[in-house]
N, C-alpha and C. Protein backbone atom coordinates (compact mmCIF):
# COMPACT_ATOMS: atom_id res chain seq x y z
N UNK A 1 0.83 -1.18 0.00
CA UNK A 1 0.00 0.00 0.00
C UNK A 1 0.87 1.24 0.00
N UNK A 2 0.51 2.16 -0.78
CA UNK A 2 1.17 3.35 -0.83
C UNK A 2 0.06 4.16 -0.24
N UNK A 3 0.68 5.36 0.25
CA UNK A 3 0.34 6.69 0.39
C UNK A 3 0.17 7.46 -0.57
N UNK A 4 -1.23 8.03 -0.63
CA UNK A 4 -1.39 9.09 -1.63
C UNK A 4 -2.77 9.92 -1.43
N UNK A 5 -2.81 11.55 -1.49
CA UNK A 5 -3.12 12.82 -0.96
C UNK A 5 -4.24 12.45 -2.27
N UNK A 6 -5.71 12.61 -1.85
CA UNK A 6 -7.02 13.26 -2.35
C UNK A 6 -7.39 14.37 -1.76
N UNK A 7 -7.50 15.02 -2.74
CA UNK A 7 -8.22 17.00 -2.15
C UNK A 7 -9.35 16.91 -2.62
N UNK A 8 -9.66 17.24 -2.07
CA UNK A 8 -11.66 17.48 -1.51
C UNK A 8 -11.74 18.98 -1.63
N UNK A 9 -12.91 19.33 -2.22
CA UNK A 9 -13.33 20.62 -1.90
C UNK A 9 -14.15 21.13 -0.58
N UNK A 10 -13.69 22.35 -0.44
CA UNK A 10 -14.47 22.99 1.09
C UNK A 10 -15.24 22.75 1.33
N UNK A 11 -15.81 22.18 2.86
CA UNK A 11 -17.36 22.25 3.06
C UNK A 11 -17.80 22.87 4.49
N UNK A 12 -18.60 23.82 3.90
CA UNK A 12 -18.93 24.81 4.64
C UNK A 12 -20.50 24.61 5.55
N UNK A 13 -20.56 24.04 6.63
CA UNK A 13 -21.65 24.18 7.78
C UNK A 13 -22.44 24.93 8.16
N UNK A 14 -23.33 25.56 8.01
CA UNK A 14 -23.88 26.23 8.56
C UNK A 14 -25.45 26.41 9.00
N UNK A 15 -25.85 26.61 10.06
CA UNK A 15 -27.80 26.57 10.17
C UNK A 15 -28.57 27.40 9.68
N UNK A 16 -29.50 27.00 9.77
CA UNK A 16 -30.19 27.46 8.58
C UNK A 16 -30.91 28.70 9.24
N UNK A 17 -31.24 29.84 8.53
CA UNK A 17 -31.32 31.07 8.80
C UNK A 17 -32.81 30.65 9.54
N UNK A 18 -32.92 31.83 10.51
CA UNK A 18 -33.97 32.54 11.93
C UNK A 18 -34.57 33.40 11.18
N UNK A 19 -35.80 33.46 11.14
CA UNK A 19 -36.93 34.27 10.74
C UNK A 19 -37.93 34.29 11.62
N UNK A 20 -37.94 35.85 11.60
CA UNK A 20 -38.73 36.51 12.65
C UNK A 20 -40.25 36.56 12.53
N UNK A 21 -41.11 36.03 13.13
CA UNK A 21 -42.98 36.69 13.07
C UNK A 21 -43.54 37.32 13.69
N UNK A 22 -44.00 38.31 13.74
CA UNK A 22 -44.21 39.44 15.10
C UNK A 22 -45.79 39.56 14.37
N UNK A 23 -46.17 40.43 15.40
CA UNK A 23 -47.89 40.92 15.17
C UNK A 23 -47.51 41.89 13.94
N UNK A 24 -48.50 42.17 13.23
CA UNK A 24 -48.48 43.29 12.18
C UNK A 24 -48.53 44.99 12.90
N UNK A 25 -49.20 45.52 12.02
CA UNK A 25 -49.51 46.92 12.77
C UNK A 25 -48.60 48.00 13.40
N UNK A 26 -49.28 48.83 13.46
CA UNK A 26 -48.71 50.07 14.04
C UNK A 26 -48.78 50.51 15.29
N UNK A 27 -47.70 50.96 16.02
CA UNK A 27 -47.78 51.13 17.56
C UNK A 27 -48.68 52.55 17.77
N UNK A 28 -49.46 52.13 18.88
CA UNK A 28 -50.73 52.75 19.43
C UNK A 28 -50.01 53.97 20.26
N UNK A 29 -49.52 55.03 20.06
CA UNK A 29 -48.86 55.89 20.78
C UNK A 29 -49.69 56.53 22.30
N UNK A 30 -48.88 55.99 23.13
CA UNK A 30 -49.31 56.15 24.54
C UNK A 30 -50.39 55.26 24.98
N UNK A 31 -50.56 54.24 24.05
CA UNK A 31 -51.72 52.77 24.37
C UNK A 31 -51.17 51.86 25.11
N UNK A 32 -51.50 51.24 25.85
CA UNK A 32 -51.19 49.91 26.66
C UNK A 32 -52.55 48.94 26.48
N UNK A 33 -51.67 47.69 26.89
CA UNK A 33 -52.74 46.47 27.00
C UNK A 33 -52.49 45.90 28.47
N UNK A 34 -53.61 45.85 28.73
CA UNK A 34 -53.81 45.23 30.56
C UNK A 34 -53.91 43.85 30.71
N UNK A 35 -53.75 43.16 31.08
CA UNK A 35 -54.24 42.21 31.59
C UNK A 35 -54.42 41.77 32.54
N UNK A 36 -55.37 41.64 33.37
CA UNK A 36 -55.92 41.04 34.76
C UNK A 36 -56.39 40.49 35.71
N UNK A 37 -56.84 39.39 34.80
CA UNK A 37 -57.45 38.20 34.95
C UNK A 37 -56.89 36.96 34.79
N UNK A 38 -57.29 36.31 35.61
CA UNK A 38 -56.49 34.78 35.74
C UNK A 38 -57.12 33.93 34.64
N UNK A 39 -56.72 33.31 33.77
CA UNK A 39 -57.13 32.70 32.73
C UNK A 39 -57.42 32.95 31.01
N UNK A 40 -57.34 34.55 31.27
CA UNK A 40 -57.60 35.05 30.50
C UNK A 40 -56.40 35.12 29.03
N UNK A 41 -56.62 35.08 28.20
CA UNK A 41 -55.30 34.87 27.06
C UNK A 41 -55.30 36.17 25.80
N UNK A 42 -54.22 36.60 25.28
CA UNK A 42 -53.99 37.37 24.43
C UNK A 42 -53.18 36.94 23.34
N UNK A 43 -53.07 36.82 22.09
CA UNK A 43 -52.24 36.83 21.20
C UNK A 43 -52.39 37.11 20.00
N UNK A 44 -51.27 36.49 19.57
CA UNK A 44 -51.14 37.04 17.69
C UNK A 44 -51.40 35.88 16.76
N UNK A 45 -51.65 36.00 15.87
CA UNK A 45 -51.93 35.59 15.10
C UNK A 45 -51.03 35.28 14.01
N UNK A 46 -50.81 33.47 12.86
CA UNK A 46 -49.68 34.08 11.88
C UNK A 46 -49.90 32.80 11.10
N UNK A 47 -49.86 33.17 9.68
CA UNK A 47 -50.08 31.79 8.66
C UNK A 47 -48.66 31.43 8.33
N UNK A 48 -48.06 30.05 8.74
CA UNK A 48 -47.20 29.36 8.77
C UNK A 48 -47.30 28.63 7.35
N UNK A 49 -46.32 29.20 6.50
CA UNK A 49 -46.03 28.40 5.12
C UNK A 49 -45.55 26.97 4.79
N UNK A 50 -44.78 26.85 6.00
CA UNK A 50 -44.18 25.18 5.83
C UNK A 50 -44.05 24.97 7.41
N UNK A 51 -43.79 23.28 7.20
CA UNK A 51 -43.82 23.01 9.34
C UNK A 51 -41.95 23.74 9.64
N UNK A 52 -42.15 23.77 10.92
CA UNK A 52 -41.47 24.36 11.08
C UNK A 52 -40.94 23.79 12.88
N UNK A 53 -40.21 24.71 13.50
CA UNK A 53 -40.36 24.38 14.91
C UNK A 53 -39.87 26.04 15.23
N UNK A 54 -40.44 26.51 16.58
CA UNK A 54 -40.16 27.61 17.47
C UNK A 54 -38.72 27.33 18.12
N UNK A 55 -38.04 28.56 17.79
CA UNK A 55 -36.96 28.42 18.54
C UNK A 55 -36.87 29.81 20.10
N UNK A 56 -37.47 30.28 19.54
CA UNK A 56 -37.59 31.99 20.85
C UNK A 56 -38.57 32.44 20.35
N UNK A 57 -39.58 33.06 21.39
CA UNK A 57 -40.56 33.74 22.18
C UNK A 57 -39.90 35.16 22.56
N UNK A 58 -40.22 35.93 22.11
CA UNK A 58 -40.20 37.61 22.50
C UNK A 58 -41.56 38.46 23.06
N UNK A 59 -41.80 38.90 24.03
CA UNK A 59 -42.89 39.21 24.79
C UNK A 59 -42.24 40.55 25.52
N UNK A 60 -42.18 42.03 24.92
CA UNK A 60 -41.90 43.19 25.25
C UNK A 60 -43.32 43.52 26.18
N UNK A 61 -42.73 44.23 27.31
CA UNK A 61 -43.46 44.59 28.18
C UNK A 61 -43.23 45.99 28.93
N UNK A 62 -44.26 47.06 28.67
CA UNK A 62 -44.16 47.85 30.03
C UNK A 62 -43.88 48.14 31.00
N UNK A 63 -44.74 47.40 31.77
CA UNK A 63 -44.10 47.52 33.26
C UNK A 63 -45.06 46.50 33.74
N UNK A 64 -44.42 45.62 34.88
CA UNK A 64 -45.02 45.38 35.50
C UNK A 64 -44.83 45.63 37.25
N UNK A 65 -46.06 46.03 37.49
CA UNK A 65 -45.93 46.59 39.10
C UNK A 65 -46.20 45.47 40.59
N UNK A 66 -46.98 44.07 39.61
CA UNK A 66 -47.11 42.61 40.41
C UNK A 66 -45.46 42.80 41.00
N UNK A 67 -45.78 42.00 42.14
CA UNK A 67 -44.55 41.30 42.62
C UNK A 67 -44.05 40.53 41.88
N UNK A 68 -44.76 40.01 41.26
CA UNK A 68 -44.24 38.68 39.95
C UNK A 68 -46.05 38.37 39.60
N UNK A 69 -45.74 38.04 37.90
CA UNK A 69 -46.90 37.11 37.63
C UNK A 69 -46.47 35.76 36.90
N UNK A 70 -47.16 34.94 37.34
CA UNK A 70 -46.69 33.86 36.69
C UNK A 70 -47.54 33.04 35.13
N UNK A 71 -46.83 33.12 33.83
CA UNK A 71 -47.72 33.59 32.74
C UNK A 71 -47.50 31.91 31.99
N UNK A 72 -48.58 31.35 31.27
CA UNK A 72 -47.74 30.10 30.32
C UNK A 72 -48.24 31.13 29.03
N UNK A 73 -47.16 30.35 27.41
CA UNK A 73 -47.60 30.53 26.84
C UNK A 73 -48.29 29.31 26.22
N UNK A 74 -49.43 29.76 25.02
CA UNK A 74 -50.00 28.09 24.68
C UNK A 74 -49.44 28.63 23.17
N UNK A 75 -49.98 27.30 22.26
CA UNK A 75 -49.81 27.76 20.63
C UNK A 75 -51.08 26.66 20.08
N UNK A 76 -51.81 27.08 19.19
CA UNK A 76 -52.63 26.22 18.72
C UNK A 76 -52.95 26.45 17.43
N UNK A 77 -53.53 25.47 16.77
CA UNK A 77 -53.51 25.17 15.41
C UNK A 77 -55.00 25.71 15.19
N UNK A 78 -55.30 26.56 14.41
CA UNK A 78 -57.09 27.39 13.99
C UNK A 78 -57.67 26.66 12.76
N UNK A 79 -58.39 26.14 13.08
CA UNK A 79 -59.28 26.12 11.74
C UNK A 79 -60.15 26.64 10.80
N UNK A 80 -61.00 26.89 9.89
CA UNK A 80 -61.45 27.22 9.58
C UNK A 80 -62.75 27.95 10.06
N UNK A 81 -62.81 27.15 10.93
CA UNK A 81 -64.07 27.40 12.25
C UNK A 81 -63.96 28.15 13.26
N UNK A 82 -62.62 28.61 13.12
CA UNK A 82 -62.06 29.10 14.42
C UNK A 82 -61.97 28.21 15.59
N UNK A 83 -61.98 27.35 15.36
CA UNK A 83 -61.61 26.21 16.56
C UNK A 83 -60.27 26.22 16.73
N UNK A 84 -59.55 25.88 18.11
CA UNK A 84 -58.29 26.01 18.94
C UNK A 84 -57.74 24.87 19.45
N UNK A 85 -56.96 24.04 18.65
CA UNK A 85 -56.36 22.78 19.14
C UNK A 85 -55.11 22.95 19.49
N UNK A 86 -54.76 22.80 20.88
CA UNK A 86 -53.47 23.09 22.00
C UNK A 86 -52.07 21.99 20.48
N UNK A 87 -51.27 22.56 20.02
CA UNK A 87 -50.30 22.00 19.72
C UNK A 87 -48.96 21.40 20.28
N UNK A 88 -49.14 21.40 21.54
CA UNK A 88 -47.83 20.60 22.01
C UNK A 88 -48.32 20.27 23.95
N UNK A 89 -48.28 19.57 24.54
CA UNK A 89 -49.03 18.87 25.97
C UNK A 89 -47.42 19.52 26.62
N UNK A 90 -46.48 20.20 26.31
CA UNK A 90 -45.14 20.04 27.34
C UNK A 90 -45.74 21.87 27.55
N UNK A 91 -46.10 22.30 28.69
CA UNK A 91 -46.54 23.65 28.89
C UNK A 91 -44.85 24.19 28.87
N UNK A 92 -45.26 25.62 28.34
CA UNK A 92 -44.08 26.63 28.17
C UNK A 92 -44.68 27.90 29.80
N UNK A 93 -44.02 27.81 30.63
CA UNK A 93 -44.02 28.82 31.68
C UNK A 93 -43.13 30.02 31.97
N UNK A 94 -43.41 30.87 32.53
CA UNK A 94 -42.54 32.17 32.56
C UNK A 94 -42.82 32.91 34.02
N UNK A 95 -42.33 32.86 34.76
CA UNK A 95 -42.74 34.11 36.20
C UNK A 95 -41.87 35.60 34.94
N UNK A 96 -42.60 36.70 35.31
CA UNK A 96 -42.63 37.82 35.19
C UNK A 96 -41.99 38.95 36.12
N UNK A 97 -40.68 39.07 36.75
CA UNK A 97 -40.63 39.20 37.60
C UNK A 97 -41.79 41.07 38.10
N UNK A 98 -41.21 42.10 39.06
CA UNK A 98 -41.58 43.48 38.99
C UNK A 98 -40.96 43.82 38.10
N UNK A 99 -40.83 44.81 37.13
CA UNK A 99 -40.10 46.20 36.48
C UNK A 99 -40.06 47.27 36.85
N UNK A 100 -39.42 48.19 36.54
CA UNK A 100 -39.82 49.70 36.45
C UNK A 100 -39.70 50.38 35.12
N UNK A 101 -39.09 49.48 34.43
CA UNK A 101 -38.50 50.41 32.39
C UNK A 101 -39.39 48.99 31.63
N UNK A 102 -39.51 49.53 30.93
CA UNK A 102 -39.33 48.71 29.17
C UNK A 102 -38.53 47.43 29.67
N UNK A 103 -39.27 46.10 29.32
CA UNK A 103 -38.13 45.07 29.21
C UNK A 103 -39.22 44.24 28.02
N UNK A 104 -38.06 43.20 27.34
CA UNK A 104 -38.58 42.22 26.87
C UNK A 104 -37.97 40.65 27.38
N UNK A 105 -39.12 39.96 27.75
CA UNK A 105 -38.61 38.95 27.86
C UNK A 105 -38.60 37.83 26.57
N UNK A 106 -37.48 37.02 27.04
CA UNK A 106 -37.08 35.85 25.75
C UNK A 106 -37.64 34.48 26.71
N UNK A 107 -37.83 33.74 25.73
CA UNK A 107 -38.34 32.28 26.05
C UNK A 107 -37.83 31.87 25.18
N UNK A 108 -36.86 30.48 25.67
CA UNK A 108 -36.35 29.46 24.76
C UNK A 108 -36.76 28.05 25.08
N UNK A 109 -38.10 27.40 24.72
CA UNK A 109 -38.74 26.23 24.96
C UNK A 109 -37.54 25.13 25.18
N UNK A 110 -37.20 24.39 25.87
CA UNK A 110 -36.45 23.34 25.66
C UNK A 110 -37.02 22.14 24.96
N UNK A 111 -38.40 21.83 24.55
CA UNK A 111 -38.80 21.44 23.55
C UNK A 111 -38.81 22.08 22.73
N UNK A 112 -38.65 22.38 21.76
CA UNK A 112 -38.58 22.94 20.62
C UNK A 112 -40.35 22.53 20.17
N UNK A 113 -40.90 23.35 20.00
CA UNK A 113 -42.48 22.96 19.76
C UNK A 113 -43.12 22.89 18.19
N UNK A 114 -42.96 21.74 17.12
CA UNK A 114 -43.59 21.69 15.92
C UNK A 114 -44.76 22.36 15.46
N UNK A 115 -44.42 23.03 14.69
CA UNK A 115 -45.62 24.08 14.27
C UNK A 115 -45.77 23.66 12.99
N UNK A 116 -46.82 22.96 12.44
CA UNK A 116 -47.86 22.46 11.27
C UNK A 116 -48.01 23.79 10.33
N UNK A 117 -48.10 22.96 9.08
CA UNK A 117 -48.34 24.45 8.06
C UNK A 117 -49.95 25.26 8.50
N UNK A 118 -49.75 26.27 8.16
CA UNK A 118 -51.39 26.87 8.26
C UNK A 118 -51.79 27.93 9.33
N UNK A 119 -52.76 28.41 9.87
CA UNK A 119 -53.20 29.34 10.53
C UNK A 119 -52.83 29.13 11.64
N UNK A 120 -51.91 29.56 13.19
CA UNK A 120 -51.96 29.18 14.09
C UNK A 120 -51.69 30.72 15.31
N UNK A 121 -51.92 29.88 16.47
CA UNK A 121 -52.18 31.54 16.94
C UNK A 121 -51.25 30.94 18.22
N UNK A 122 -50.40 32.32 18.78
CA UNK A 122 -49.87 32.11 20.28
C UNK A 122 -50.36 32.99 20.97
N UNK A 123 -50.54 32.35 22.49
CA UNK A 123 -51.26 33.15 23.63
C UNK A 123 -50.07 32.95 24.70
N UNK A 124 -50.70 34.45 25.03
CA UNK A 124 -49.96 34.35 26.72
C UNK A 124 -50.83 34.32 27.98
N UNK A 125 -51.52 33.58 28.64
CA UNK A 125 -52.16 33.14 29.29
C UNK A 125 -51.82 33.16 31.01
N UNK A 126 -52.74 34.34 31.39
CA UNK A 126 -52.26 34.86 33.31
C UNK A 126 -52.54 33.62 33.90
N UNK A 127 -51.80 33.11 35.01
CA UNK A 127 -51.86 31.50 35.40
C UNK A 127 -51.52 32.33 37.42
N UNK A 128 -50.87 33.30 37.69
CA UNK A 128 -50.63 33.15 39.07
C UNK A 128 -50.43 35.01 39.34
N UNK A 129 -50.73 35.61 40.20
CA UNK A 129 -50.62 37.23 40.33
C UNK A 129 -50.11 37.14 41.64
N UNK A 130 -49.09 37.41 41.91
CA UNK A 130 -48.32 37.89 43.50
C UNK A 130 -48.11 39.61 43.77
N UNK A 131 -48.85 39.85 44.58
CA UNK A 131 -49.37 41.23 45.21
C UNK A 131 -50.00 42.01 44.59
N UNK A 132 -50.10 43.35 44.18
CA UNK A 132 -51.03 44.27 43.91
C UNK A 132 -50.20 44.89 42.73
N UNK A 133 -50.69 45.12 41.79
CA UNK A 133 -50.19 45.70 40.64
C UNK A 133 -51.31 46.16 39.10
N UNK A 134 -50.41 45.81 38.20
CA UNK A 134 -50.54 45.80 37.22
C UNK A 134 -50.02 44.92 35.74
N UNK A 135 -50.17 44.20 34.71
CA UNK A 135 -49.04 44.03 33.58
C UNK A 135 -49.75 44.80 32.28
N UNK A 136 -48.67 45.58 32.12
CA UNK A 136 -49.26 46.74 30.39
C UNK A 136 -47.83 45.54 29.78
N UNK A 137 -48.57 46.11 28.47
CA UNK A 137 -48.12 45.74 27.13
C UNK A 137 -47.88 46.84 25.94
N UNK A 138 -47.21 46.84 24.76
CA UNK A 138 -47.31 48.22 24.10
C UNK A 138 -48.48 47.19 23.45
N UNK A 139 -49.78 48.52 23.01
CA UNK A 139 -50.26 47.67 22.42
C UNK A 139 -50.02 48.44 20.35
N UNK A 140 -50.86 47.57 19.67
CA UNK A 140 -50.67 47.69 17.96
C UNK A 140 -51.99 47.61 17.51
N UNK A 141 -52.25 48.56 16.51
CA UNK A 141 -53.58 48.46 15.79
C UNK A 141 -53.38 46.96 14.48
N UNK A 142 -53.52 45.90 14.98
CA UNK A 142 -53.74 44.79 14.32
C UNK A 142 -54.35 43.42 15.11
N UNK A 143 -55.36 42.92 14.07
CA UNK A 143 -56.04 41.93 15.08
C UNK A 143 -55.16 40.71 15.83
N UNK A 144 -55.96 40.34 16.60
CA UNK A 144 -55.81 39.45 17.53
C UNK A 144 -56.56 38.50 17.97
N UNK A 145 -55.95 37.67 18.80
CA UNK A 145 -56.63 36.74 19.58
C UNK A 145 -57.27 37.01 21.01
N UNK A 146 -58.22 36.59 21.63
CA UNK A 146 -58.34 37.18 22.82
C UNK A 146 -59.65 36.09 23.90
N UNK A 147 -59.49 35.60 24.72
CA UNK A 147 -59.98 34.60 25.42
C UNK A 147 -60.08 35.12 27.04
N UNK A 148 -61.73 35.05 26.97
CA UNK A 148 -61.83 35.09 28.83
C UNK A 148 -61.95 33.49 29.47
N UNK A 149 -61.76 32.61 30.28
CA UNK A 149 -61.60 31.69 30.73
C UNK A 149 -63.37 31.13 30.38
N UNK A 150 -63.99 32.19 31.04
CA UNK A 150 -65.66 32.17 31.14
C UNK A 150 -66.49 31.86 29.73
N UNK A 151 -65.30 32.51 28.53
CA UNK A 151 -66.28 32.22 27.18
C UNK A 151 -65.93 30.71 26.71
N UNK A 152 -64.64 30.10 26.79
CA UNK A 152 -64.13 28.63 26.43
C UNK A 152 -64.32 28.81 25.30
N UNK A 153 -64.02 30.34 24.48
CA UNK A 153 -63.68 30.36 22.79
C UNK A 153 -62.86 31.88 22.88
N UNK A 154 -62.35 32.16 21.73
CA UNK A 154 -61.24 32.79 21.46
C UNK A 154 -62.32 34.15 20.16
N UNK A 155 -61.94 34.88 20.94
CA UNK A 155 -62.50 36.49 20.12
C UNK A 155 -61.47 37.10 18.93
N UNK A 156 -61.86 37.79 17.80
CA UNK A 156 -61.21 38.13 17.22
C UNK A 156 -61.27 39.37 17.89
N UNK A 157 -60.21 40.70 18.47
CA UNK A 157 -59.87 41.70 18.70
C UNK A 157 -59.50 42.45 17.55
N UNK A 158 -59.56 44.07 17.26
CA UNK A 158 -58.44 45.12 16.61
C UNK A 158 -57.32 45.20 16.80
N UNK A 159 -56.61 44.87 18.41
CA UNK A 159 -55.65 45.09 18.73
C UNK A 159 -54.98 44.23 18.92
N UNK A 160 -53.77 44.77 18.97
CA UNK A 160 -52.85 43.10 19.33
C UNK A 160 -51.21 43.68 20.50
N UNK A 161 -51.07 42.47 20.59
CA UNK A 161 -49.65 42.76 21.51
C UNK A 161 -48.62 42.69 20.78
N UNK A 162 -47.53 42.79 21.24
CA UNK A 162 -46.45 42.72 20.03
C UNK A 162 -45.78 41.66 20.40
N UNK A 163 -46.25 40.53 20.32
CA UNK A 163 -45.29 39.52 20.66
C UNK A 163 -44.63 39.06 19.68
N UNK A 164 -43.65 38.08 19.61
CA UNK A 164 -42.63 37.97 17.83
C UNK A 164 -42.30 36.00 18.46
N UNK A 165 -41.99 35.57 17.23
CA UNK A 165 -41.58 34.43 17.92
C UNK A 165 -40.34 34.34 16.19
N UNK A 166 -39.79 33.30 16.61
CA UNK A 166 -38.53 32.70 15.74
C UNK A 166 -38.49 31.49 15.60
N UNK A 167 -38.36 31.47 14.04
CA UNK A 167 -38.85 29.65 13.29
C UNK A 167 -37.51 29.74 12.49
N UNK A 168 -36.73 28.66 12.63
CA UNK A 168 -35.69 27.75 11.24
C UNK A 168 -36.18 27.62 10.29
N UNK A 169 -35.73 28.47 9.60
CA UNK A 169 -36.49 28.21 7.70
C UNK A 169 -35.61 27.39 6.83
């Protein structure tokens, strides 16, 4: 056996580009969104071209004056009917801590949660309130999702929150 050198051409690694989905619309100057109710859910809305999976959750916030709230988010698949099928059983949770400025929080699911082609909507859903406060949101003139615990269906709103999430294309 002899020795002898094959050259290969470069191969270059890399992942596949992060694309951003945020609510549409225009910021409501000096508008906020409240939320204050336990059960109650807000979100955006977004037609998903191919499956995909969530990699980060962005949820910019006001202020919050709670001691902490403790928030899940859900994600569900819409139908034509407007019907709401929960897409993944592993809950995504968040405590909120107080603020006093502008913050956004990030969520990085450690499941990575499969998102199906087609209409699907994410909520952020009040689950726990520690002391006396408040949570604002900036809010946006574009529709939304919107759920009181009491209706067990999901409203179309004008407004929306600005939440954004990030899919591997």
């Amino acid at each position: 056996m002899k020795d002898s050198a094959i050259h290969i051409p470069e191969v270059s690694v890399s992942p596949n580009k992060i694309k951003w989905i945020k609510s549409k619309g225009i910021r409501i100057p000096g508008g906020s969104l409240k939320i204050d109710s336990l059960g109650e859910e807000i979100g955006i809305l977004a037609n998903i071209k191919s499956a995909t999976v969530i990699e980060q959750i962005k949820i910019p916030i006001l202020t919050c004056t709670y001691d902490s709230v403790k928030v899940r988010i859900n994600i569900y698949q819409l139908s034509r009917e407007s019907n709401a099928t929960p897409l993944f059983t592993t809950p995504i949770y968040k405590t909120i801590p107080r603020n006093q400025a502008t913050t956004t929080i990030t969520i990085t699911p450690t499941d990575r949660p499969f998102i199906p082609q087609g209409q699907i909507a994410i909520t952020l859903e009040m689950l726990e309130i520690h002391g006396n406060g408040e949570l604002l949101f900036p809010v946006y003139s574009a529709h939304s999702l919107y759920k009181k615990i009491v209706l067990d269906r999901f409203e179309k709103i004008p407004f929306s929150m600005k939440l954004a999430f990030s899919i591997r294309r």
